[in-house]
N, C-alpha and C. Protein backbone atom coordinates (compact mmCIF):
# COMPACT_ATOMS: atom_id res chain seq x y z
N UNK A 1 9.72 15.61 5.38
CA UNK A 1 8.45 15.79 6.08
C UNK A 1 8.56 15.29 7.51
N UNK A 2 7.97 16.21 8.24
CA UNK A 2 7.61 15.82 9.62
C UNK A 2 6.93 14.64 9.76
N UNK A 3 7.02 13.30 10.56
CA UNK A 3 6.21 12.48 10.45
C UNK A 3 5.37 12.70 11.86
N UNK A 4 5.61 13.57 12.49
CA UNK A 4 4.97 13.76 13.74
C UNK A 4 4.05 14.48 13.48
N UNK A 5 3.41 15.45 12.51
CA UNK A 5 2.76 15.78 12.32
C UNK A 5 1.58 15.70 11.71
N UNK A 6 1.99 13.93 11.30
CA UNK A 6 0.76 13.59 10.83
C UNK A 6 -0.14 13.02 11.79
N UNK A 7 -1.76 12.83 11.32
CA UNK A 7 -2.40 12.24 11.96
C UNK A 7 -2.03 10.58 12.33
N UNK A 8 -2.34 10.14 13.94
CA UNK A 8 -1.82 8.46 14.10
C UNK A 8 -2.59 7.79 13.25
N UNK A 9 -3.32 8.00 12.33
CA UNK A 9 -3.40 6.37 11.73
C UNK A 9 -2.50 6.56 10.42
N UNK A 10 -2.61 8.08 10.04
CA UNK A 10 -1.38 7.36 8.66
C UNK A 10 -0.20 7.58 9.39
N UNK A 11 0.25 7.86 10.19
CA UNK A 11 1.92 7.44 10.55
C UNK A 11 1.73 5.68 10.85
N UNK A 12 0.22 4.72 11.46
CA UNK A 12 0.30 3.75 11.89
C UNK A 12 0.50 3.19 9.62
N UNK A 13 -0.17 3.69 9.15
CA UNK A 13 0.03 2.92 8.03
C UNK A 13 0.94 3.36 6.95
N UNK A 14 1.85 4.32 6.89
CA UNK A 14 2.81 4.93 6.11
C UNK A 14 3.79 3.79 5.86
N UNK A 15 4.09 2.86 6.87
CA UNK A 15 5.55 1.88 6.12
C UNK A 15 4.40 0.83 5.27
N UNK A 16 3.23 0.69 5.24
CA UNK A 16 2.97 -0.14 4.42
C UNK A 16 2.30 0.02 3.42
N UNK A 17 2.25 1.81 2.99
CA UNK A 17 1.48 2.80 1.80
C UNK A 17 2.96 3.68 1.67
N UNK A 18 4.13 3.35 1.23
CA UNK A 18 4.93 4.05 0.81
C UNK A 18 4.99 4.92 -0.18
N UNK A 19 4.38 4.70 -1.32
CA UNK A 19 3.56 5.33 -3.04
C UNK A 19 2.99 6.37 -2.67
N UNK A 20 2.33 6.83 -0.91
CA UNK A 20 1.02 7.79 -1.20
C UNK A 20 2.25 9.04 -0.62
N UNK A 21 1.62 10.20 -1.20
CA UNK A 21 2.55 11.43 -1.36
C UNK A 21 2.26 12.20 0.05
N UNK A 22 3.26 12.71 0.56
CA UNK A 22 3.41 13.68 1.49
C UNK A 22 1.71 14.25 2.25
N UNK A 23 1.33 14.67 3.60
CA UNK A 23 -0.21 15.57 3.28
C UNK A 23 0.55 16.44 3.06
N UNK A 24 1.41 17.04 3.52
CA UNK A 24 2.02 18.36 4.11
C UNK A 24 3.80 18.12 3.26
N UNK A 25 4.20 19.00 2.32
CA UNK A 25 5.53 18.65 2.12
C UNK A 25 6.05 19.80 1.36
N UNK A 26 6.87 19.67 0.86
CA UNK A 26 8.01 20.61 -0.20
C UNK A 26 7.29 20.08 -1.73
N UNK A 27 7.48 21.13 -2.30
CA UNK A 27 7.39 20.87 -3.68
C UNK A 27 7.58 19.75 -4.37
N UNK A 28 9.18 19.76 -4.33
CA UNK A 28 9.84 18.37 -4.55
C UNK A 28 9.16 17.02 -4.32
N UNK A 29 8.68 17.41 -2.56
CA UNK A 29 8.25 16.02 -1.89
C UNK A 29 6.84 15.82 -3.01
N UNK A 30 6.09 16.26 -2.98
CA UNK A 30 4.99 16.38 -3.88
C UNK A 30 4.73 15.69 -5.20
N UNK A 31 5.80 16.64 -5.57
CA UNK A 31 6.42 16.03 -7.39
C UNK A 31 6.71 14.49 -7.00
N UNK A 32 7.49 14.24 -6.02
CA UNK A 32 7.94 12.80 -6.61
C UNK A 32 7.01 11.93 -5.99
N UNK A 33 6.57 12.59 -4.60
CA UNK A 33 5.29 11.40 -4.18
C UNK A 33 4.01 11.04 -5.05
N UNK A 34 3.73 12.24 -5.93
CA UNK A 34 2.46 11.93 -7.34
C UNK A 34 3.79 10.90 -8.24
N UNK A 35 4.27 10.93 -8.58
CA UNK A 35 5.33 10.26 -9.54
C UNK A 35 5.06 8.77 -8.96
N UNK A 36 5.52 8.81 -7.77
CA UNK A 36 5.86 7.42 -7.07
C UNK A 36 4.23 6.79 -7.29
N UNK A 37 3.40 7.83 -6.66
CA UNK A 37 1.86 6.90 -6.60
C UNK A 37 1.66 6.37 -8.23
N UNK A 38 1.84 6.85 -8.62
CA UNK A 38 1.24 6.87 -10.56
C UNK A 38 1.92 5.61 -11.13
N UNK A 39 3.29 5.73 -10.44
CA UNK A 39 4.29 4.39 -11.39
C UNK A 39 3.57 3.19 -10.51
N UNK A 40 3.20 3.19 -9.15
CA UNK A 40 3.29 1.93 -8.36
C UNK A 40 1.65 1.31 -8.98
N UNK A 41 0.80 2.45 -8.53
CA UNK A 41 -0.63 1.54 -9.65
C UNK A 41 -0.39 1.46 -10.58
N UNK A 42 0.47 2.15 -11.77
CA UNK A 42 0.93 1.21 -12.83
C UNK A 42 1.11 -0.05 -12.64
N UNK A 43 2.28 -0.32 -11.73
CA UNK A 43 2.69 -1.39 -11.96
C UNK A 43 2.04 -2.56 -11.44
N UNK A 44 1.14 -2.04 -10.74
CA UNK A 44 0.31 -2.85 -9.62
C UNK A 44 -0.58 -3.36 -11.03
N UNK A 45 -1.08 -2.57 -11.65
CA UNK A 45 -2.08 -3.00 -12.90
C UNK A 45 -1.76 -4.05 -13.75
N UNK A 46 -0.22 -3.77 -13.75
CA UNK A 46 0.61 -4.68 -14.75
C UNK A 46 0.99 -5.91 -13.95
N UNK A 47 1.33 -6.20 -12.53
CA UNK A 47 1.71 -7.15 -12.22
C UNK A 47 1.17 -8.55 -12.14
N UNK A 48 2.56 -9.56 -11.90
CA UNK A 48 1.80 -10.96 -11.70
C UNK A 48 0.97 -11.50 -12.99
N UNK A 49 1.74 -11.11 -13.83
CA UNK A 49 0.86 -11.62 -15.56
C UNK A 49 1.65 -12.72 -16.29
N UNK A 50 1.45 -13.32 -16.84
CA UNK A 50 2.31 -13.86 -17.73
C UNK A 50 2.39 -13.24 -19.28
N UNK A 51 2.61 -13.83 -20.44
CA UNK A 51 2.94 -13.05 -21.73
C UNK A 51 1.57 -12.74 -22.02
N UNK A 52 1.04 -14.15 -22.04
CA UNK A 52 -0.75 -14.32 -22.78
C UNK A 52 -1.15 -13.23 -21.94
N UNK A 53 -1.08 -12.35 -20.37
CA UNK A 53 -2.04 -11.78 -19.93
C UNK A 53 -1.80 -10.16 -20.23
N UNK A 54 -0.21 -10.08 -20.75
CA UNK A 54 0.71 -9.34 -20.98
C UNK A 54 0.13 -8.51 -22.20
N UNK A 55 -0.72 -9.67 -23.18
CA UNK A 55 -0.73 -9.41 -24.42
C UNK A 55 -2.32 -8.89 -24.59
N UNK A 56 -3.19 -8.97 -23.60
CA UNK A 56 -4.65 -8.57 -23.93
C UNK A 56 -4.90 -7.30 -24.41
N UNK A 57 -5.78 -7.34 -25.61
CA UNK A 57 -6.62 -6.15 -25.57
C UNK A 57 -7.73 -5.63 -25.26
N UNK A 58 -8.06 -4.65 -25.65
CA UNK A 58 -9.36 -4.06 -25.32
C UNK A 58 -10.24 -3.21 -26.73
N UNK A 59 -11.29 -3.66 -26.94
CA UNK A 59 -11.69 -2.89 -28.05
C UNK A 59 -11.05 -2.96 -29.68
N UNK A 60 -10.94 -1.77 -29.81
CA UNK A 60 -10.42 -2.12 -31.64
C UNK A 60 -8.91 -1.56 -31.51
N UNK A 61 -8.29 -1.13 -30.08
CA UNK A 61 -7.23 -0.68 -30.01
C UNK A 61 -6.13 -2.25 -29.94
N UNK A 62 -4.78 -1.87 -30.20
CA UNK A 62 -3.83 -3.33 -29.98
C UNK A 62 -2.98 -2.75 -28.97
N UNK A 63 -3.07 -2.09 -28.36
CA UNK A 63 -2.11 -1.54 -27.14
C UNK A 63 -2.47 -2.64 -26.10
N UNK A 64 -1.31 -3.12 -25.20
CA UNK A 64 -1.58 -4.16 -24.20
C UNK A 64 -0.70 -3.68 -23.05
N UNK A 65 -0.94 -4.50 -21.81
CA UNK A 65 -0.02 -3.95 -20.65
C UNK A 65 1.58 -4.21 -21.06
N UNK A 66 1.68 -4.87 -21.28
CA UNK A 66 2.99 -5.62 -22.14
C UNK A 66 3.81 -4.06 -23.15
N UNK A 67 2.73 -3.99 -23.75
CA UNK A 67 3.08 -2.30 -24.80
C UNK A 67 3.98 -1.36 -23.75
N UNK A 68 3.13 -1.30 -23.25
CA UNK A 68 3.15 0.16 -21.58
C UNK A 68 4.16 -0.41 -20.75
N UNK A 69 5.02 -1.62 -20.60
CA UNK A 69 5.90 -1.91 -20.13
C UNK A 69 7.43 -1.11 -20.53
N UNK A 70 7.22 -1.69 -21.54
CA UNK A 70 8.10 -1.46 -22.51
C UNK A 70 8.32 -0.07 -22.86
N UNK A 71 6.92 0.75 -23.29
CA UNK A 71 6.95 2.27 -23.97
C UNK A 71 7.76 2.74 -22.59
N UNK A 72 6.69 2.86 -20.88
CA UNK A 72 7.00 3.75 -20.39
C UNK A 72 8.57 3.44 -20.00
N UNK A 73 9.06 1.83 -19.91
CA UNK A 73 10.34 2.49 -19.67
C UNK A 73 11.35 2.85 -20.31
N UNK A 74 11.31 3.04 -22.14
CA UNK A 74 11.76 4.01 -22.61
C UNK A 74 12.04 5.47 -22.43
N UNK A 75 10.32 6.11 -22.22
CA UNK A 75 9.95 6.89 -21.67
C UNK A 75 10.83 7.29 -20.32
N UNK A 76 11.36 6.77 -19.24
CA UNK A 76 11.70 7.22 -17.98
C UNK A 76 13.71 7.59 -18.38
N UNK A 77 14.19 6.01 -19.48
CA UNK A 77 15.32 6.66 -20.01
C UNK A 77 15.46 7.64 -21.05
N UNK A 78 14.68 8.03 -21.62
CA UNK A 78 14.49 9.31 -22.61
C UNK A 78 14.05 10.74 -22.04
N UNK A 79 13.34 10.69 -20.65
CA UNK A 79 13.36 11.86 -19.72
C UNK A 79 14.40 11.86 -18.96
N UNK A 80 15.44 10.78 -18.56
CA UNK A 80 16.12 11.26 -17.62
C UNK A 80 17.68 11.10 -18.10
N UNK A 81 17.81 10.61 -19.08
CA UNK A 81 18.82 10.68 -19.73
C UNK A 81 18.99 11.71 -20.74
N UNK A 82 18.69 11.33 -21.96
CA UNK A 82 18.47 12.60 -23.41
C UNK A 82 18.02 13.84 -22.70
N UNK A 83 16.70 13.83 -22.06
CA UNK A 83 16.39 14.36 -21.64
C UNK A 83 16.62 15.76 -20.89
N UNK A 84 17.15 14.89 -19.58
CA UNK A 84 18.14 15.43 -18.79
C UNK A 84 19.54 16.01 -18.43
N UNK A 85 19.91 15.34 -19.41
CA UNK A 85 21.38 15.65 -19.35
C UNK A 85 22.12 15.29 -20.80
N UNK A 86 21.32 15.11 -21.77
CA UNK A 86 21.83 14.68 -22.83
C UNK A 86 22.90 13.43 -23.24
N UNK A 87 22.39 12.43 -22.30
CA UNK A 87 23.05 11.13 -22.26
C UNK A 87 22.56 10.96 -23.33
N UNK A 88 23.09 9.54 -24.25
CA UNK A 88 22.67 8.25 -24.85
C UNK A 88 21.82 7.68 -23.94
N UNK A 89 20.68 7.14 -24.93
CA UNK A 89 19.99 5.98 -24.23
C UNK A 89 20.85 4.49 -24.06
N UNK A 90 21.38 4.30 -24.53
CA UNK A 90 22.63 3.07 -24.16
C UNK A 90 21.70 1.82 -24.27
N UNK A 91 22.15 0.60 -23.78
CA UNK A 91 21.04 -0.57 -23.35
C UNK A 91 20.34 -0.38 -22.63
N UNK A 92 19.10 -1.00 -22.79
CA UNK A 92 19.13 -1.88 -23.67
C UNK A 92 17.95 -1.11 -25.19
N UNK A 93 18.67 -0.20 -25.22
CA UNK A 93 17.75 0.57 -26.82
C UNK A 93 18.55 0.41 -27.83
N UNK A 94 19.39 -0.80 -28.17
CA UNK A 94 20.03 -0.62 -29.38
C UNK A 94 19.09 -0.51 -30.32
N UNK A 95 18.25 -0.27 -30.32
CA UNK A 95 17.39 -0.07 -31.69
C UNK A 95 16.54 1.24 -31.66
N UNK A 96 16.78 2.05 -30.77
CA UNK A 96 16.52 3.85 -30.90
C UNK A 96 17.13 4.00 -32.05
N UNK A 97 16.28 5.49 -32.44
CA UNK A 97 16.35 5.83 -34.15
C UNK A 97 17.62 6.16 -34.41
N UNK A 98 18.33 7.05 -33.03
CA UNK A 98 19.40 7.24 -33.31
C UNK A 98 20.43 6.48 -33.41
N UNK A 99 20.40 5.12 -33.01
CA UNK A 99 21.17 3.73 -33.72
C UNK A 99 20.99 3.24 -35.01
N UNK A 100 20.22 3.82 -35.67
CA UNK A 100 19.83 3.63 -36.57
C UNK A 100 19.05 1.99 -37.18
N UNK A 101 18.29 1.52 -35.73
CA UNK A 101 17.82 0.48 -35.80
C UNK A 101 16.32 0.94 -35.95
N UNK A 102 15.59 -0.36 -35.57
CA UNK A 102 13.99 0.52 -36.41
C UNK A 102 12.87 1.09 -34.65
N UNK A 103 12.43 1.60 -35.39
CA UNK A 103 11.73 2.54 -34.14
C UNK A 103 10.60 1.57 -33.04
N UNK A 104 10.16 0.47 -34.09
CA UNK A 104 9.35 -0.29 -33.57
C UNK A 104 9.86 -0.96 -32.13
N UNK A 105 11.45 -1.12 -32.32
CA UNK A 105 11.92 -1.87 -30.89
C UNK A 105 12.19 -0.76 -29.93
N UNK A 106 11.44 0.62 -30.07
CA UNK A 106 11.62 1.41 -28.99
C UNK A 106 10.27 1.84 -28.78
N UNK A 107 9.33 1.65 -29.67
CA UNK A 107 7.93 1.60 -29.33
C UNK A 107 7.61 0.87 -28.02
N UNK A 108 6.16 0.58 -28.82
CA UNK A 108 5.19 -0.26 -28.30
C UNK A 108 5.62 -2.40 -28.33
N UNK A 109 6.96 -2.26 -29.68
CA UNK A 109 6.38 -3.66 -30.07
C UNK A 109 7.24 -4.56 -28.61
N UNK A 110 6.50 -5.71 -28.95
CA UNK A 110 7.01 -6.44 -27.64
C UNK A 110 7.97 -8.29 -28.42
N UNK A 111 8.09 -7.72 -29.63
CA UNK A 111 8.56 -9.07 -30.07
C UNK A 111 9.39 -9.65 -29.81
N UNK A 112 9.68 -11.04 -29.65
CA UNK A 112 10.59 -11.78 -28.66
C UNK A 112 10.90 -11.52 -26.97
N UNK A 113 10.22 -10.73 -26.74
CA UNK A 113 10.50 -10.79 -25.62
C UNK A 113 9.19 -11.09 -24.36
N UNK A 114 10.01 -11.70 -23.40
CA UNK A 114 8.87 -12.84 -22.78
C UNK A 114 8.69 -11.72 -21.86
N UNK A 115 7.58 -12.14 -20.49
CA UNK A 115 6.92 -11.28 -19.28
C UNK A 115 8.14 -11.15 -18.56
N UNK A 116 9.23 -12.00 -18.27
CA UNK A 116 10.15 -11.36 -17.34
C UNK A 116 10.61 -10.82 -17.84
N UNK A 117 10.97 -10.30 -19.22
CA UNK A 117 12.10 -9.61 -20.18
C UNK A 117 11.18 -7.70 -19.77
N UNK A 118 9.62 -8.27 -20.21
CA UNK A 118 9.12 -7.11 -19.76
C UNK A 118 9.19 -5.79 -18.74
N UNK A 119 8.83 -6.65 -17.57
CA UNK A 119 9.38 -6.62 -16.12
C UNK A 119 10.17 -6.02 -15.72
N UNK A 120 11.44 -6.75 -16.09
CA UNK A 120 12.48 -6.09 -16.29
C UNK A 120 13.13 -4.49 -16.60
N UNK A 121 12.31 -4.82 -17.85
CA UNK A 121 12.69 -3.40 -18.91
C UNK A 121 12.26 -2.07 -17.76
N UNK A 122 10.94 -2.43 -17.23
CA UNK A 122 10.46 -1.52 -16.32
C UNK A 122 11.39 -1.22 -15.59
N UNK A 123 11.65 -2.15 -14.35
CA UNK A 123 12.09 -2.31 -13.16
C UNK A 123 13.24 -1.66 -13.06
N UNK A 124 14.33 -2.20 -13.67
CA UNK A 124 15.25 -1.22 -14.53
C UNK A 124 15.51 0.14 -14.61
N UNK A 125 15.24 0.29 -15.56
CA UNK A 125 14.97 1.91 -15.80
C UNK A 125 14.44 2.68 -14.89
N UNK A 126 13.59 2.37 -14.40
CA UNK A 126 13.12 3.01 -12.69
C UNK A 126 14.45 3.20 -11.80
N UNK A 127 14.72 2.10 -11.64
CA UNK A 127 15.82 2.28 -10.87
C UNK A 127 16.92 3.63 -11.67
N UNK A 128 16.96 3.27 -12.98
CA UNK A 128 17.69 4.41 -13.36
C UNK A 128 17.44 5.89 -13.09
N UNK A 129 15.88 5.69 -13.52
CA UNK A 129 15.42 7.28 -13.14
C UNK A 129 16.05 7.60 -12.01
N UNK A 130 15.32 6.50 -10.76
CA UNK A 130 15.62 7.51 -9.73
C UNK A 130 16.76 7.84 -9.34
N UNK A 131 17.52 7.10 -9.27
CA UNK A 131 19.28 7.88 -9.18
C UNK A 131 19.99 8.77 -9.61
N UNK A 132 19.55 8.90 -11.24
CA UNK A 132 19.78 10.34 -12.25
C UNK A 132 18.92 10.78 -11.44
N UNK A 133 17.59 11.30 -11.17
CA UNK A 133 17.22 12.33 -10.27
C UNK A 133 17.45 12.93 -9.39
N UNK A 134 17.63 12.24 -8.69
CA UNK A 134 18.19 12.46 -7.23
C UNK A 134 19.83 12.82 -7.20
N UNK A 135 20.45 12.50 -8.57
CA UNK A 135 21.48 13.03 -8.22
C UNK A 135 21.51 14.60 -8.88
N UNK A 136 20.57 14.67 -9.86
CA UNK A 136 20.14 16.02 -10.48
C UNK A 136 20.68 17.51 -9.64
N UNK A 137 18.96 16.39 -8.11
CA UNK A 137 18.67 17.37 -7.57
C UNK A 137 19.33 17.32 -6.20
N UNK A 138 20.66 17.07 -6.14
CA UNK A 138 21.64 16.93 -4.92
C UNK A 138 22.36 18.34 -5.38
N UNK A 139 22.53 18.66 -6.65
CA UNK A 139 23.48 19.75 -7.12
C UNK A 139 22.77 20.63 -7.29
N UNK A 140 21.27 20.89 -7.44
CA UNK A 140 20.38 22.01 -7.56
C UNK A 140 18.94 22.10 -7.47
N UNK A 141 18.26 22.68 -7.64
CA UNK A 141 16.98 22.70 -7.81
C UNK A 141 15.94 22.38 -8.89
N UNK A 142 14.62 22.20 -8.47
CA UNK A 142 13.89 22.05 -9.94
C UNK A 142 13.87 23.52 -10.79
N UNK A 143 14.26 24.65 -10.69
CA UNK A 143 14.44 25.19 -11.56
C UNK A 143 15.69 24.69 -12.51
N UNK A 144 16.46 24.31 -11.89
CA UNK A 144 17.55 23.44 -12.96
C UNK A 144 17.11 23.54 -14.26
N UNK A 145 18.30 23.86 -15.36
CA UNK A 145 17.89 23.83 -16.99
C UNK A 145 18.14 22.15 -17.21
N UNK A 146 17.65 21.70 -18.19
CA UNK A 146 17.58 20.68 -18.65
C UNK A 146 18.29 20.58 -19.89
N UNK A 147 18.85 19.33 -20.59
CA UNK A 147 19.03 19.73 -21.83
C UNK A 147 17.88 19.65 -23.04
N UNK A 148 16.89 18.86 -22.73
CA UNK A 148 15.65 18.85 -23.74
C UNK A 148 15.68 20.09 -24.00
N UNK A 149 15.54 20.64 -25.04
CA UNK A 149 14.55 21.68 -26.28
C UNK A 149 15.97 22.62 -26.22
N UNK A 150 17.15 22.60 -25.71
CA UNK A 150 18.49 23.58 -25.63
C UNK A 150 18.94 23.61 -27.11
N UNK A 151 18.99 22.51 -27.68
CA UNK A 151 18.75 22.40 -29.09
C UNK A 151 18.43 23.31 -29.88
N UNK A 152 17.29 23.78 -29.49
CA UNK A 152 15.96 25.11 -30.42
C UNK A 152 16.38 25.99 -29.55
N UNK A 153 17.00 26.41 -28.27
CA UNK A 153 16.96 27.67 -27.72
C UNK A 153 16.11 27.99 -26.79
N UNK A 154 15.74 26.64 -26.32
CA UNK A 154 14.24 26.88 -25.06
C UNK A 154 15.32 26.59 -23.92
N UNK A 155 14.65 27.39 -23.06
CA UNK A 155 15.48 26.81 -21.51
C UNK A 155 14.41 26.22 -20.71
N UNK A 156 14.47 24.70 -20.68
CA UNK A 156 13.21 23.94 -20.10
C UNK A 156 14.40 23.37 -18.65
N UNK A 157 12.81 23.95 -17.79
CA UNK A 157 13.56 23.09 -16.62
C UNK A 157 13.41 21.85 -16.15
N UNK A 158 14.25 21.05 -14.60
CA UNK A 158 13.97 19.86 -14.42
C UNK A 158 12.01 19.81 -13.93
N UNK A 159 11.67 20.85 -13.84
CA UNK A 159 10.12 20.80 -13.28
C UNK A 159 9.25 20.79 -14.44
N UNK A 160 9.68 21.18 -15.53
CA UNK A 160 8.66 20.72 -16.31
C UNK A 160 8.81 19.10 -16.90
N UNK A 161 10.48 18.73 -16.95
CA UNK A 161 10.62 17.43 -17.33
C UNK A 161 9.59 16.50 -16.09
N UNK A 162 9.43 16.58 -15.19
CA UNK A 162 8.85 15.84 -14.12
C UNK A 162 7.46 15.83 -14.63
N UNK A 163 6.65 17.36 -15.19
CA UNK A 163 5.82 17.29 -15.10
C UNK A 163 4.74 16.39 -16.40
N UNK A 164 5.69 16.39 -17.38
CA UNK A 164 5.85 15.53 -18.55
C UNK A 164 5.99 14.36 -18.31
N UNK A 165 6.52 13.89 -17.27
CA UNK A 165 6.34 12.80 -16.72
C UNK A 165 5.08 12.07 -16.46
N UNK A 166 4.67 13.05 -15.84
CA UNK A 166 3.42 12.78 -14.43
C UNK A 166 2.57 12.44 -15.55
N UNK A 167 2.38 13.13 -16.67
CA UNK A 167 1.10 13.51 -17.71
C UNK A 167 1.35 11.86 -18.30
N UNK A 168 2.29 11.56 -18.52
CA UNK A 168 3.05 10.40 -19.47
C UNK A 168 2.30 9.24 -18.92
N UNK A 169 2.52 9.25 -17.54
CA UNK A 169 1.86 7.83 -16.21
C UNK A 169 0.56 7.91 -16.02
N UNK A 170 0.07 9.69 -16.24
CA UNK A 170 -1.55 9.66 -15.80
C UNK A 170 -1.97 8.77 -16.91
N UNK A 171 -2.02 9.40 -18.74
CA UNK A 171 -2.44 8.82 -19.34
C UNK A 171 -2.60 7.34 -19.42
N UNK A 172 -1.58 6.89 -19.30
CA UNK A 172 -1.08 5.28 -19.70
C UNK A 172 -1.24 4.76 -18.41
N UNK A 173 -1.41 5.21 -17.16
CA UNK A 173 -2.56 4.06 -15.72
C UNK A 173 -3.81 4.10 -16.55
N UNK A 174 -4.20 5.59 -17.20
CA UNK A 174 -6.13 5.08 -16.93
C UNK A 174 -5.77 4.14 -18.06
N UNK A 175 -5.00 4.00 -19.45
CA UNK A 175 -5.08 2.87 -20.26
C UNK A 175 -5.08 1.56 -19.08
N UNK A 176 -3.62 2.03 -18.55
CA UNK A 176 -3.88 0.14 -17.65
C UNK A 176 -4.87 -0.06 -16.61
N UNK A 177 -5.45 0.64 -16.35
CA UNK A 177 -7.09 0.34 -15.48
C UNK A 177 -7.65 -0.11 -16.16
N UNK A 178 -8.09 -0.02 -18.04
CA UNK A 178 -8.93 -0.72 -18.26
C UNK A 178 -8.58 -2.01 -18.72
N UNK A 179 -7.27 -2.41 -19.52
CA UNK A 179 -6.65 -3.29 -20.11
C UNK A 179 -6.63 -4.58 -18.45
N UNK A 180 -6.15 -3.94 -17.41
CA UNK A 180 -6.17 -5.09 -16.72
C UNK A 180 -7.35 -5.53 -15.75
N UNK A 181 -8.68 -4.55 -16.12
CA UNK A 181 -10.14 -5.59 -15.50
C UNK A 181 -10.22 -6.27 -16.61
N UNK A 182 -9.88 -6.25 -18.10
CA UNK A 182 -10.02 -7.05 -18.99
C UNK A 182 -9.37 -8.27 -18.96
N UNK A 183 -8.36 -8.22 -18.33
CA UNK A 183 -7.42 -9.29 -17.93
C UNK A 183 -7.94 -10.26 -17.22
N UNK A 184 -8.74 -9.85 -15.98
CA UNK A 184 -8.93 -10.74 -14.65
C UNK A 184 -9.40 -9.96 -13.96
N UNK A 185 -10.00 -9.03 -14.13
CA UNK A 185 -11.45 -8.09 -13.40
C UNK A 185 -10.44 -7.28 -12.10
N UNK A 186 -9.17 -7.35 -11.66
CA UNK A 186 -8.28 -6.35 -11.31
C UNK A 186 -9.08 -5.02 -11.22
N UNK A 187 -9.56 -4.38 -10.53
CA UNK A 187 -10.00 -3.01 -10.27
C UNK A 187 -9.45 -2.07 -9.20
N UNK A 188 -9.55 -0.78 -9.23
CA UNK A 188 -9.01 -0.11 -7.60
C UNK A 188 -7.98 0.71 -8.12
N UNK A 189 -7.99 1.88 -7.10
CA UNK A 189 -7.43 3.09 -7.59
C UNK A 189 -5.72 2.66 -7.22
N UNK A 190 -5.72 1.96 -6.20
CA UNK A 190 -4.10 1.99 -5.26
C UNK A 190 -4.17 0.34 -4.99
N UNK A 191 -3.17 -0.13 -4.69
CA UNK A 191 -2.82 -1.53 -4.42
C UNK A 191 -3.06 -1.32 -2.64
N UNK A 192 -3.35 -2.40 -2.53
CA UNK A 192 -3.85 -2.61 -0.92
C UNK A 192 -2.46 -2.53 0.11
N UNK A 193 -2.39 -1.91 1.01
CA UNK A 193 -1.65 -1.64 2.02
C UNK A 193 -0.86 -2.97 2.05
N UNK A 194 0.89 -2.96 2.12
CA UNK A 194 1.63 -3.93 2.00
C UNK A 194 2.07 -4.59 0.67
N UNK A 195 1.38 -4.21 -0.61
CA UNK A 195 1.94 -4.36 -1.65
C UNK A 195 3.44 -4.75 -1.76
N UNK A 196 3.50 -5.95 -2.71
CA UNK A 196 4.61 -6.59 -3.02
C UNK A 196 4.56 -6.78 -4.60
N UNK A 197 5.46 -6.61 -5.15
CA UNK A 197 5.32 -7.00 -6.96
C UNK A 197 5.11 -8.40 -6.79
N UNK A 198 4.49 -9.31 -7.39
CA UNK A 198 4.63 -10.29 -7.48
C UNK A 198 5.92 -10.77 -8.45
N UNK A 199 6.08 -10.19 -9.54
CA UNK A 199 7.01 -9.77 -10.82
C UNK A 199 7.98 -9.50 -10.82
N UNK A 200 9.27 -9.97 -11.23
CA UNK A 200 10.38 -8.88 -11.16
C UNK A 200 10.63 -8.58 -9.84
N UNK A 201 11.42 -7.15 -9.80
CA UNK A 201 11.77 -6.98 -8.40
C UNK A 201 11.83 -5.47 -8.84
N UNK A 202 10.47 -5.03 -8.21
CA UNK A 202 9.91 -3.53 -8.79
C UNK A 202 10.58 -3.07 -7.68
N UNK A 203 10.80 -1.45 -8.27
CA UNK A 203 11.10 -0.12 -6.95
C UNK A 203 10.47 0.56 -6.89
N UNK A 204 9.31 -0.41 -6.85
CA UNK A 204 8.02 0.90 -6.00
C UNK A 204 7.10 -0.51 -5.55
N UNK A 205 6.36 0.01 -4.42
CA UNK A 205 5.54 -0.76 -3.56
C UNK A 205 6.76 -0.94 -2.33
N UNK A 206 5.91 -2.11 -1.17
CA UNK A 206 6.72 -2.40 -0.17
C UNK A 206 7.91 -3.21 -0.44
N UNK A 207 9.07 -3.05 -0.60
CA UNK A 207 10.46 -3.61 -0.83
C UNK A 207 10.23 -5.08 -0.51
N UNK A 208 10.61 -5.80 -1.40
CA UNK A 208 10.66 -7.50 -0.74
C UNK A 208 11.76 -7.58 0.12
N UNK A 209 11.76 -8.27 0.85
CA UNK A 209 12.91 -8.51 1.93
C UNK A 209 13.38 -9.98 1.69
């Protein structure tokens, strides 16, 4: 994207709203700038918690931010690995079904493991995504076949894996919008200009230096 073409106040505030997507861009740019915004208020929702804040619920449901740590970054190595290219999920999923360990440690459950273990799991795997992506799409386009559903005889491309994505983060932010005003009254669509994880050492928001 042209940055000259934007209006001066978001070129004055673009290095410190990195998450918000393209006005004007490529497809691509699009896809990953909704991606980027979706994971960073995730994580913005989730950050700076400890286990106890990790662990709240809401209602008669037991899903916690702590859950959504954990699920989505299964979730990001199961789209961009299996997914994508028909990797192994590798570590840290020794307990995917196909290890024949139990499904619960690829769920939701969060047992034994503390808020930085959480964190982590995220932070991680992000980083994984984006490098399998980007190296995806150095060799081709989002029409790219994928290996998901090649199995059954479907030819799914890398644009619908993305878009399975997007659906994956929409759902599970509006869960963490409500789970974390329950937390500590946390509200707001986007983290305030200059965002830093407090947590971990996320790859999304403004980079700690």
């Amino acid at each position: 994207m042209d940055d000259t073409a934007m209006p001066p106040a978001h070129q004055d505030t673009l290095p410190q709203t990195p998450w918000e997507p393209p006005l004007s861009g490529s497809e691509v740019e699009h896809l990953l700038g909704s991606l980027t915004r979706l994971r960073t208020t995730f994580r913005w929702k989730a950050d700076g918690l400890d286990l106890d804040g990790l662990s709240v619920t809401v209602g008669a449901s037991d899903l916690t931010l702590g859950n959504l740590l954990k699920h989505l970054a299964c979730v990001e190595d199961e789209k961009f690995g299996m997914a994508l290219s028909g990797a192994d999920y590798g570590p840290p999923w020794s307990g995917m079904a196909e290890w024949g360990g139990s499904s619960k440690e690829y769920g939701f459950s969060t047992a034994g493991l503390t808020a930085d273990d959480l964190y982590r799991l995220w932070d991680d795997a992000v980083q994984r995504s984006d490098e399998r992506l980007h190296a995806a799409l150095s060799d081709a386009d989002l029409a790219q076949r994928v290996t998901m559903g090649a199995d059954a005889g479907f030819v799914v491309s890398l644009r619908r894996l993305l878009y399975d994505l997007l659906e994956e983060y929409g759902r599970h932010t509006g869960h963490a919008d409500l789970l974390r005003e329950a937390v500590d009254g946390r509200v707001g669509e986007d983290p305030s200009a200059g965002w830093v994880s407090a947590s971990g050492i996320s790859p999304v928001g403004v980079q700690h230096t």
